[in-house]
C-alpha atoms as a PDB file:
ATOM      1  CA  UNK A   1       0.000   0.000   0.000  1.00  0.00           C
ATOM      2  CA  UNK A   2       2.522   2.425   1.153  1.00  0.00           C
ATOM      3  CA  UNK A   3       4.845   1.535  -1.343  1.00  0.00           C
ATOM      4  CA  UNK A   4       1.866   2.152  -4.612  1.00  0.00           C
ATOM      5  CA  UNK A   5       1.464   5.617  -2.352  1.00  0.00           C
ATOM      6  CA  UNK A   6       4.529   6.846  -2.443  1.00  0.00           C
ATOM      7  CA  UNK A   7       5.603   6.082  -6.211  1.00  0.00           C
ATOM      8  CA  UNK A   8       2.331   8.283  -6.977  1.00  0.00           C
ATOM      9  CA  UNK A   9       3.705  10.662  -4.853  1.00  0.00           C
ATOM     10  CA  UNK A  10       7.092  10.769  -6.127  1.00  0.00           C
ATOM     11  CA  UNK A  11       5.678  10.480  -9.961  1.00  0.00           C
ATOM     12  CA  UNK A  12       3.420  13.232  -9.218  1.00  0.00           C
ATOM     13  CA  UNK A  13       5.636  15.453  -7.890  1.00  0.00           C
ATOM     14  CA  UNK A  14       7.938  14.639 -11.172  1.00  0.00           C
ATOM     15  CA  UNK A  15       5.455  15.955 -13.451  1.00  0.00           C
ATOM     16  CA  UNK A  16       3.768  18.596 -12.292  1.00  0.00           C
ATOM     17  CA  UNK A  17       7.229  20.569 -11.442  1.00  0.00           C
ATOM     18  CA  UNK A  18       7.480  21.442 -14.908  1.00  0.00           C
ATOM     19  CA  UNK A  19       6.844  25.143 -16.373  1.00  0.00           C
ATOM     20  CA  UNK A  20       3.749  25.052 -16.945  1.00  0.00           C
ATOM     21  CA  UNK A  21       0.743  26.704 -18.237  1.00  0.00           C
ATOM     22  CA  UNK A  22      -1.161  26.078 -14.218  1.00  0.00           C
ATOM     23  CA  UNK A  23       2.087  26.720 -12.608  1.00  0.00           C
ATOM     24  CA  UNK A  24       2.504  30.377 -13.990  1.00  0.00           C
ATOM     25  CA  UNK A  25      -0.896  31.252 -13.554  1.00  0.00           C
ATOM     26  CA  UNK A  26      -0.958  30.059  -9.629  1.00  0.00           C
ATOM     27  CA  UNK A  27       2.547  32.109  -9.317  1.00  0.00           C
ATOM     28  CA  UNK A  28       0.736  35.104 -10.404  1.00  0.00           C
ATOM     29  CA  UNK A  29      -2.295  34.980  -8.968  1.00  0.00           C
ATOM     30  CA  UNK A  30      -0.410  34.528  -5.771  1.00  0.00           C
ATOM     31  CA  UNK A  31       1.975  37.509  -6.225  1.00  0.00           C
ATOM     32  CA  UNK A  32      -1.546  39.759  -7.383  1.00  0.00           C
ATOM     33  CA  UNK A  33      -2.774  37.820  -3.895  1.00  0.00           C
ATOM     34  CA  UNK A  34      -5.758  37.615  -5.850  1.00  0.00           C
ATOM     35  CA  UNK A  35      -8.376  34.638  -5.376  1.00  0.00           C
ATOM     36  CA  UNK A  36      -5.418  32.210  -4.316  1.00  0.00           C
ATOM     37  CA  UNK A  37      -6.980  29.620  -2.266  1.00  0.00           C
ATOM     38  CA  UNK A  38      -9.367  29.208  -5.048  1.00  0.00           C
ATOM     39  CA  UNK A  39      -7.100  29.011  -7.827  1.00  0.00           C
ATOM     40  CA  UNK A  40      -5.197  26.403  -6.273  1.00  0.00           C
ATOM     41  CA  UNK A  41      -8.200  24.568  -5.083  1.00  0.00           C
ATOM     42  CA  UNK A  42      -9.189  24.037  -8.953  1.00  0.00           C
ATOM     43  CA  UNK A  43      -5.587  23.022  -9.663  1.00  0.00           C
ATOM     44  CA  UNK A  44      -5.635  20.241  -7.325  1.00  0.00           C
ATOM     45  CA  UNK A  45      -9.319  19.174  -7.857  1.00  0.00           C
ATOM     46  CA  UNK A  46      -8.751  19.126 -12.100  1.00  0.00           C
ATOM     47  CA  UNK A  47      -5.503  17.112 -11.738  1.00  0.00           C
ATOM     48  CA  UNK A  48      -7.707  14.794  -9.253  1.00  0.00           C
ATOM     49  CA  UNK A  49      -9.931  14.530 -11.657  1.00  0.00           C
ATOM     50  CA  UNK A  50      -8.099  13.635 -14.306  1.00  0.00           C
ATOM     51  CA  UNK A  51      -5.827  11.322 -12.370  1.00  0.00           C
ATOM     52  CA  UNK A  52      -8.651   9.093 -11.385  1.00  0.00           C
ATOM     53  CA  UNK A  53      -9.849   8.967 -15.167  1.00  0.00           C
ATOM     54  CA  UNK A  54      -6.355   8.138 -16.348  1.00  0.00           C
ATOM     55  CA  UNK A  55      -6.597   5.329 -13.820  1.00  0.00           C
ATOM     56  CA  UNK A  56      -9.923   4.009 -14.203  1.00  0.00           C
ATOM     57  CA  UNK A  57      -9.076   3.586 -17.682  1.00  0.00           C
ATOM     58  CA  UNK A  58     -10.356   6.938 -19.840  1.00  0.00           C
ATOM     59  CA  UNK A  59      -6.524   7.070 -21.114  1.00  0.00           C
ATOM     60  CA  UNK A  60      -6.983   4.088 -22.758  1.00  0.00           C
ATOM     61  CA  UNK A  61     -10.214   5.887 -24.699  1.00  0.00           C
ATOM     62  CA  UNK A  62      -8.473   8.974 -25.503  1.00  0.00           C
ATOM     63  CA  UNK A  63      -5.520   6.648 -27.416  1.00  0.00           C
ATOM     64  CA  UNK A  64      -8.114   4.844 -29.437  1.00  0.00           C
ATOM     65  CA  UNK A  65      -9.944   8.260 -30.233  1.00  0.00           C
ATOM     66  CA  UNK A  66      -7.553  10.566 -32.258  1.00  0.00           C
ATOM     67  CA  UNK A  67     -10.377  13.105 -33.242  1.00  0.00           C
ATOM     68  CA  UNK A  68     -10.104  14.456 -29.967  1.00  0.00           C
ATOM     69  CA  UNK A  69      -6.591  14.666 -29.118  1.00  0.00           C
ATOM     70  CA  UNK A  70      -6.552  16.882 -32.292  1.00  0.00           C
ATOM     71  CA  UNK A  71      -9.049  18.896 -31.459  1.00  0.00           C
ATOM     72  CA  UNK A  72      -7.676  19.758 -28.136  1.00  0.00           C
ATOM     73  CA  UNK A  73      -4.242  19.940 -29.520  1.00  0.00           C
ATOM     74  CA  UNK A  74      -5.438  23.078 -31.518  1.00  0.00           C
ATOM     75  CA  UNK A  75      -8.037  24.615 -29.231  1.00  0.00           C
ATOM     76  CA  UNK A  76      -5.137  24.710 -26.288  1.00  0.00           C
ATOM     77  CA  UNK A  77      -2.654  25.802 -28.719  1.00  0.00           C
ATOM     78  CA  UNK A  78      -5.176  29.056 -29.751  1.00  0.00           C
ATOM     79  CA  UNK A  79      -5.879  29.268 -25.899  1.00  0.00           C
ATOM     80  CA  UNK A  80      -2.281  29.279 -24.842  1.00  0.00           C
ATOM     81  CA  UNK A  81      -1.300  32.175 -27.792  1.00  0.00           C
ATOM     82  CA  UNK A  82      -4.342  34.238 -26.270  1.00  0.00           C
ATOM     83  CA  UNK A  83      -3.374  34.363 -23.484  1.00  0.00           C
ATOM     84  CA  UNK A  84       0.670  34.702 -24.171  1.00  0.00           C
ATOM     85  CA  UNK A  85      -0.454  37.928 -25.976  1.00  0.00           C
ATOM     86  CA  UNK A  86      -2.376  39.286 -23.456  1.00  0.00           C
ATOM     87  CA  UNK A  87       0.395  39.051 -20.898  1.00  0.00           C
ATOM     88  CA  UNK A  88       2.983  40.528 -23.419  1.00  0.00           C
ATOM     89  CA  UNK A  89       0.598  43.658 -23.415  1.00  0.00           C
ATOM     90  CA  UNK A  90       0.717  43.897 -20.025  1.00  0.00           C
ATOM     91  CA  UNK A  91       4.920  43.676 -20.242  1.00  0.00           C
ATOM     92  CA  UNK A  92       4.933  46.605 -22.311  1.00  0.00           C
ATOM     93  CA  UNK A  93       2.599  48.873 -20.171  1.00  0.00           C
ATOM     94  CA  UNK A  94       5.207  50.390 -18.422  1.00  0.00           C
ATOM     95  CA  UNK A  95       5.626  51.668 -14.939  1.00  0.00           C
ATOM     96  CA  UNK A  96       3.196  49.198 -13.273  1.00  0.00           C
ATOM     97  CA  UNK A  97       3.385  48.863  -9.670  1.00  0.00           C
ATOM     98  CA  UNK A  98       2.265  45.852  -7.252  1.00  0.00           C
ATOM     99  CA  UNK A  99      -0.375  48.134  -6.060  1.00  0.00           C
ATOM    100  CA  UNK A 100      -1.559  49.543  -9.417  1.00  0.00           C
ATOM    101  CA  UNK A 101      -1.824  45.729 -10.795  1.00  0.00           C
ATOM    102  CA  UNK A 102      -4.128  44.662  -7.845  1.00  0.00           C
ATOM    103  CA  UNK A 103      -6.126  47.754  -8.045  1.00  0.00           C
ATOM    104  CA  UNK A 104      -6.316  47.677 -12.118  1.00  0.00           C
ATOM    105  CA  UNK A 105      -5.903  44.088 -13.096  1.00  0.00           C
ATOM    106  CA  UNK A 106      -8.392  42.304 -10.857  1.00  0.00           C
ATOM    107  CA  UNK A 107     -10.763  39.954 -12.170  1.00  0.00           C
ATOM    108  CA  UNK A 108     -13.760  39.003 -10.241  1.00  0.00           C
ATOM    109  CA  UNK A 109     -13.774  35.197  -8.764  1.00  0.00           C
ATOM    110  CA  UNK A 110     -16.011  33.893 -11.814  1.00  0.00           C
ATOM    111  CA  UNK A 111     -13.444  34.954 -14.194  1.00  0.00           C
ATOM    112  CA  UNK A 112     -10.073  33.906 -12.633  1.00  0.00           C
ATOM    113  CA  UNK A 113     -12.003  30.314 -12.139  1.00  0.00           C
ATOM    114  CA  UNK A 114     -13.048  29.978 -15.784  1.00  0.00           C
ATOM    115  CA  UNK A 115      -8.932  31.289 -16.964  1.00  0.00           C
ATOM    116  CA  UNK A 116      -7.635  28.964 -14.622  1.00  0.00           C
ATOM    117  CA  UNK A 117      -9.930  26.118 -15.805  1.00  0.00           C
ATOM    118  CA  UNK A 118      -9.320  27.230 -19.646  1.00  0.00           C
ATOM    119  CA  UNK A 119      -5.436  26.976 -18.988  1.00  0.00           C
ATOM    120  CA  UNK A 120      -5.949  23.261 -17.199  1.00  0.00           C
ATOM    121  CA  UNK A 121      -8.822  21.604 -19.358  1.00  0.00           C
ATOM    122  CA  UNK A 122      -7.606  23.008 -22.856  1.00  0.00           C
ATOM    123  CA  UNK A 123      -4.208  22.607 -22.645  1.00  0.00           C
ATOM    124  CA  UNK A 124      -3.572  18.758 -23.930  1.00  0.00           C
ATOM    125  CA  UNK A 125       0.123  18.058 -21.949  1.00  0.00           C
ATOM    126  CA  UNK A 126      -1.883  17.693 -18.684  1.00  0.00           C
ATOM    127  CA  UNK A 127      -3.916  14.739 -20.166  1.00  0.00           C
ATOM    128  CA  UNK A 128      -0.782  13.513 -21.550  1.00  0.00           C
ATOM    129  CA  UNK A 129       1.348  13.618 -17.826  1.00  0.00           C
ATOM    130  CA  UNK A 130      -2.081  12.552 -15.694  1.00  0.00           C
ATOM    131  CA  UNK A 131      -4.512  10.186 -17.868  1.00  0.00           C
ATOM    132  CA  UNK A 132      -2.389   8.574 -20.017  1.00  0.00           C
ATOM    133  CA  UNK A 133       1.082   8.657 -18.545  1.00  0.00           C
ATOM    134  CA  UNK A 134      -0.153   8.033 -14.822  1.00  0.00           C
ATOM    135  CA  UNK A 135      -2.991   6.122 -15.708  1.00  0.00           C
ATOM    136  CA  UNK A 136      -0.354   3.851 -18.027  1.00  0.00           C
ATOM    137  CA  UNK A 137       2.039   3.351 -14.667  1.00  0.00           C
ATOM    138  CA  UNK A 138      -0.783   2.629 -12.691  1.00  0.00           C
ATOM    139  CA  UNK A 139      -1.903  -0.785 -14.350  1.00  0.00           C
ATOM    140  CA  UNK A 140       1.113  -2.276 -12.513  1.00  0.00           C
ATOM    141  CA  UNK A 141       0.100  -1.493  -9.090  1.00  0.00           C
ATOM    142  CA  UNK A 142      -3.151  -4.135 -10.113  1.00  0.00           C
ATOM    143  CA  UNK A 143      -5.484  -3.492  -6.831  1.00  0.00           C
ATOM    144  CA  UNK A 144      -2.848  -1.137  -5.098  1.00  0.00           C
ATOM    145  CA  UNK A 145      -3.318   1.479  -8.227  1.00  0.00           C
ATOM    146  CA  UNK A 146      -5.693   3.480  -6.171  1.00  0.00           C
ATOM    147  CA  UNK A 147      -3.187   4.410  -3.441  1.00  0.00           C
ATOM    148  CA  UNK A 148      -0.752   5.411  -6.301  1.00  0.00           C
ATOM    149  CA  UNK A 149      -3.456   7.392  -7.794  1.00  0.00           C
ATOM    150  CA  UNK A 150      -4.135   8.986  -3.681  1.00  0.00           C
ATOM    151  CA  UNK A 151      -0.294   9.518  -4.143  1.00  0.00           C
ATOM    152  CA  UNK A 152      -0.149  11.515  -6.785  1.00  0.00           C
ATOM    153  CA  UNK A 153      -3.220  13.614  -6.014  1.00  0.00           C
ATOM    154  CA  UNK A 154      -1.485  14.432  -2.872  1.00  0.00           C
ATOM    155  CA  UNK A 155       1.546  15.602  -4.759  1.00  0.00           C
ATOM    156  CA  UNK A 156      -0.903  18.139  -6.303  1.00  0.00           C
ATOM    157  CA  UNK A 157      -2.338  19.127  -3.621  1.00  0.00           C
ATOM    158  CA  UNK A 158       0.969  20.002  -1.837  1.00  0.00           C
ATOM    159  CA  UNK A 159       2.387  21.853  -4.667  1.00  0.00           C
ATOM    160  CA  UNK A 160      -0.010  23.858  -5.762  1.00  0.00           C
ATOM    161  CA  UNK A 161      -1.098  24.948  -2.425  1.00  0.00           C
ATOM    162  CA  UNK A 162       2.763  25.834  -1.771  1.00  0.00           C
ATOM    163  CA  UNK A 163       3.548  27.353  -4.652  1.00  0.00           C
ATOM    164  CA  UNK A 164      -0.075  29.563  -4.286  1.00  0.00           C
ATOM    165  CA  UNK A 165       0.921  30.443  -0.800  1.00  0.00           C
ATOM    166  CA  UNK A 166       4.979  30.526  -1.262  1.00  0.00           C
ATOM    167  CA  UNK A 167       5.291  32.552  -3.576  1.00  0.00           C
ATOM    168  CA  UNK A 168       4.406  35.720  -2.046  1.00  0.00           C
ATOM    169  CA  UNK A 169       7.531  35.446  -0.493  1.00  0.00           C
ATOM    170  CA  UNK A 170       8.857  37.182  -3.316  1.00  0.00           C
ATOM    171  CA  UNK A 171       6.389  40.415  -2.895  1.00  0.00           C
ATOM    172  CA  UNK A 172       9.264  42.677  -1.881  1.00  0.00           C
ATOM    173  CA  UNK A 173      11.199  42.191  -5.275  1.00  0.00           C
ATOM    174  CA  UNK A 174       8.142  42.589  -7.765  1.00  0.00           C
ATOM    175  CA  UNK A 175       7.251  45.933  -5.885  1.00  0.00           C
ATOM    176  CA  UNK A 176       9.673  47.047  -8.224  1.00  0.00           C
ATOM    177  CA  UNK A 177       7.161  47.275 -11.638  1.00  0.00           C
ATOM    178  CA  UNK A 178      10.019  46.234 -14.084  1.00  0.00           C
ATOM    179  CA  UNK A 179      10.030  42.877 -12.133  1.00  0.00           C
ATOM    180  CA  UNK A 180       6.073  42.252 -13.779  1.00  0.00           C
ATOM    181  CA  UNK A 181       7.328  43.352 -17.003  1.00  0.00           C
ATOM    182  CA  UNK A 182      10.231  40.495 -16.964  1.00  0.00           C
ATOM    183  CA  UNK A 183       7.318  37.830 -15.168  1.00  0.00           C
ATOM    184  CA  UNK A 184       4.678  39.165 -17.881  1.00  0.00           C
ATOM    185  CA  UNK A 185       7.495  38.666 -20.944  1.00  0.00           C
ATOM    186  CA  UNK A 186       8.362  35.510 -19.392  1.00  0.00           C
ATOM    187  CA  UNK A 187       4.492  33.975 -18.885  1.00  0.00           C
ATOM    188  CA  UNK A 188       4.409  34.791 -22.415  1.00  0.00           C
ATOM    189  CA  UNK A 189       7.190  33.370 -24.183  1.00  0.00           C
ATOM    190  CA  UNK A 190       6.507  30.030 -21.693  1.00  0.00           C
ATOM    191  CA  UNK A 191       2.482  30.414 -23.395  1.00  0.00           C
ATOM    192  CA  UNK A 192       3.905  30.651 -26.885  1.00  0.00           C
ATOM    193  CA  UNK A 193       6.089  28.014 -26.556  1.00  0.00           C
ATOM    194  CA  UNK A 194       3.722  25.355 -25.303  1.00  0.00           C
ATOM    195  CA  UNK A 195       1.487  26.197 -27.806  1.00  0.00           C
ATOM    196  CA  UNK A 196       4.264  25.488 -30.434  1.00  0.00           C
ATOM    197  CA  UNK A 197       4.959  22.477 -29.010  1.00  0.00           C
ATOM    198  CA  UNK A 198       1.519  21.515 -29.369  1.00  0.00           C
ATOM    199  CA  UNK A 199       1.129  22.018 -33.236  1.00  0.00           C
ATOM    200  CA  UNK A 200       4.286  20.415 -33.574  1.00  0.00           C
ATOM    201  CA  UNK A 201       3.215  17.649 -32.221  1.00  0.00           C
END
């Protein structure tokens, strides 16, 4: 038991460390201190989610069905340049200040949920790294595969509720409004790149 637990863990923890299209959204959000127990709330419960289909077996559907990995392949790669291009607008408004973001920049609950599900649900790499790649490991575990799925749920949970509430650790350096221009080019060229990688594909 412990041992199926702790190889989701570790697994978990593996792939979801990666620069990412959650991961930069959560790091912002969290410097903004805008909605963040929320926004890492629907982190964890959408990897969840899509843990436990990749180990009851929907991976194995998504293979046999190449429609719709094409179809999300595109729609996250439009997604992902969207919102790349948004943020490198934001870079090159000048002179903005912690304060001036969280006054001007807020966006009510409803909309930071339905971003933060947009960049999760529409952006095909996390159905690669939790249905198919976890739900793939999982068949080995036979009736153990539902700690190793509790494993790497809980490696979700951790890190996205760290990173959320960690972050803001680093409030004194983006006082400084040139430090949201470099996070704002960087979100962007992280975006653009995904969604490359995604038409590449």
């Amino acid at each position: 038991m412990w041992h199926a637990y702790l190889q989701g863990l570790i697994m978990g923890f593996s792939l979801i460390m990666a620069i990412g299209a959650q991961n930069t959204f959560v790091l912002k959000q969290s410097l903004k201190q805008q909605y963040v127990f929320w926004v890492c709330l629907l982190c964890a419960l959408s990897d969840a989610i899509l843990i436990a289909l990749g180990v009851l077996g929907f991976g194995h559907w998504v293979q046999q069905h190449e429609v719709f990995t094409q179809w999300a392949r595109y729609a996250g790669a439009l997604f992902l340049v969207i919102y790349g291009a948004v943020h490198l607008k934001q870079a090159l408004q000048a002179g903005q200040s912690l304060q001036i973001l969280k006054e001007n920049s807020a966006h009510s609950l409803i909309k930071t949920c339905l971003i933060c599900l947009g960049l999760t649900w529409l952006n095909p790499h996390v159905y690669l790294d939790t249905v198919l790649l976890l739900g793939s490991i999982s068949v080995k575990f036979d009736e153990m595969k539902l700690y190793f799925a509790l494993g790497s749920m809980t490696a979700s949970i951790l890190f996205f509720f760290s990173l959320g509430y960690g972050a803001k650790l680093l409030l004194p350096v983006f006082k400084n409004p040139y430090a949201w221009q470099i996070l704002d080019v960087l979100i962007a060229v992280v975006m653009w790149a995904l969604a490359v990688s995604l038409v590449l594909a």
